[in-house]
C-alpha atoms as a PDB file:
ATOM      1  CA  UNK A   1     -95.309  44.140 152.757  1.00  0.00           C
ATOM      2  CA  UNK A   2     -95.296  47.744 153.567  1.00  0.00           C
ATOM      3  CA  UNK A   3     -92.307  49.643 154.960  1.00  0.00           C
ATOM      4  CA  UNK A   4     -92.440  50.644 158.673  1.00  0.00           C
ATOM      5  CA  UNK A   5     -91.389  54.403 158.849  1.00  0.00           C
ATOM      6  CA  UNK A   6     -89.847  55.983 162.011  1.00  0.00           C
ATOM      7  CA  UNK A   7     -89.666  59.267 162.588  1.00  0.00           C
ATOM      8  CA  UNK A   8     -86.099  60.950 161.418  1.00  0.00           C
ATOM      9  CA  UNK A   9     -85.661  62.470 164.715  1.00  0.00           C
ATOM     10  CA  UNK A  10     -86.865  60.513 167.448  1.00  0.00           C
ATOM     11  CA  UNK A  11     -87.030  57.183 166.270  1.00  0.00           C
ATOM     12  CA  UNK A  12     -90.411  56.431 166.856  1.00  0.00           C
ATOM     13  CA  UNK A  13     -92.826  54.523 164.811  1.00  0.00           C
ATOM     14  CA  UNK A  14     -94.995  56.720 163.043  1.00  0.00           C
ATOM     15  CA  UNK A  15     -98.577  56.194 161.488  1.00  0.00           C
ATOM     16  CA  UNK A  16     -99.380  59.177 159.060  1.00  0.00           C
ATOM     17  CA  UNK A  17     -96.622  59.150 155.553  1.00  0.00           C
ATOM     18  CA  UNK A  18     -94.622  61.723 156.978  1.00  0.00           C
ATOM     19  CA  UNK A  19     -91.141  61.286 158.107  1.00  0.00           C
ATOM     20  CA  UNK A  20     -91.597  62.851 161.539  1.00  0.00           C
ATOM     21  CA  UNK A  21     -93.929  61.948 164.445  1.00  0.00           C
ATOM     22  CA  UNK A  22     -96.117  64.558 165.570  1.00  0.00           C
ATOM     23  CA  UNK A  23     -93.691  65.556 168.788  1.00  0.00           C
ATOM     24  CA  UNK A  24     -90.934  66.390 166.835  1.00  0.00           C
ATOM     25  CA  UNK A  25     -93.116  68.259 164.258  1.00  0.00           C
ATOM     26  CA  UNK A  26     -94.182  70.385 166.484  1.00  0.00           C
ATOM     27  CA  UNK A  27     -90.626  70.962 168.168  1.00  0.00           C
ATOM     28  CA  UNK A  28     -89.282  71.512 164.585  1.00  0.00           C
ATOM     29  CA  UNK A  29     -92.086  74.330 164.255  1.00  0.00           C
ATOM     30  CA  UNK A  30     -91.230  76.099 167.777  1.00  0.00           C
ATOM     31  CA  UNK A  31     -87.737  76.055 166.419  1.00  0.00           C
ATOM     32  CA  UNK A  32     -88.273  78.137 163.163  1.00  0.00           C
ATOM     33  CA  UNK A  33     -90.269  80.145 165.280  1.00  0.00           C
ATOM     34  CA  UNK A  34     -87.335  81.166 168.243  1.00  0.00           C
ATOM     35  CA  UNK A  35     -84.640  81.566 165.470  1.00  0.00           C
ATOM     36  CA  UNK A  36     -86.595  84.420 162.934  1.00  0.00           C
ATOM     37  CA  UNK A  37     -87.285  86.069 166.439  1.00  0.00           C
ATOM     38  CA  UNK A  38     -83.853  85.774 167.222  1.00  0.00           C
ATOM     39  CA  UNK A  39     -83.132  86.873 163.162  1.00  0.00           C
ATOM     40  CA  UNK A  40     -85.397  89.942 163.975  1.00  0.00           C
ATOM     41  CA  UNK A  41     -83.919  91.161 167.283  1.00  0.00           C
ATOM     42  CA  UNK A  42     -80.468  90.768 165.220  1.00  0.00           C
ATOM     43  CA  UNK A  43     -81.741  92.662 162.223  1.00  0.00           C
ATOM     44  CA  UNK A  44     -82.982  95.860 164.826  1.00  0.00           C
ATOM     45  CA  UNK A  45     -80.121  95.900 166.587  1.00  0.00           C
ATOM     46  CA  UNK A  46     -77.422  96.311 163.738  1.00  0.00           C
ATOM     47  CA  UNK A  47     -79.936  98.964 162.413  1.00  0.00           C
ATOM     48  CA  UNK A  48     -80.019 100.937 165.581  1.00  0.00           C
ATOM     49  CA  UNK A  49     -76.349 100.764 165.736  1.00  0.00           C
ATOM     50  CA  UNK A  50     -75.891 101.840 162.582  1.00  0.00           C
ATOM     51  CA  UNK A  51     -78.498 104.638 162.818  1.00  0.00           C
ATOM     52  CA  UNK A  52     -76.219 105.294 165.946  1.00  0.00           C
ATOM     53  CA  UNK A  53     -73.117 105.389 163.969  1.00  0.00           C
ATOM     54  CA  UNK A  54     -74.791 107.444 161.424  1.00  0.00           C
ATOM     55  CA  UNK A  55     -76.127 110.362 163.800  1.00  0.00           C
ATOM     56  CA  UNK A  56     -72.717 110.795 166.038  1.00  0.00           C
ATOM     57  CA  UNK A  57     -70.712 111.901 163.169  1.00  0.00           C
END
C-alpha cells in the first residue's frame, strides 16, 4: 500500500509527489521573494554609505 504524504509544513494531506501542499508552496515562494528584496535594499544601502564615506574625506 502506498505511503500517505503530508505536507512538511502544514500537515496536510497532499495529492501531487511533492512534499508541500500547494498553500505553503506558494508562501515558501513569496518568502524568497521579500528576503532578496530585503538582500537588495541592504546591498544599496551599505553602497551608498560607503560611497558616502568615500566622498567626505
Amino acid at each position: 500500500m502506498a505511503k500517505k504524504r503530508h505536507c512538511k509544513y502544514c500537515g496536510c494531506r497532499v495529492t501531487n509527489q511533492s512534499d508541500m501542499c500547494p498553500s505553503c508552496t506558494e508562501k515558501l515562494r513569496l518568502i524568497r521573494k521579500i528576503r532578496a528584496i530585503v538582500f537588495t535594499i541592504k546591498h544599496n544601502a551599505e553602497r551608498e554609505k560607503l560611497h558616502d564615506q568615500t566622498g567626505n574625506d
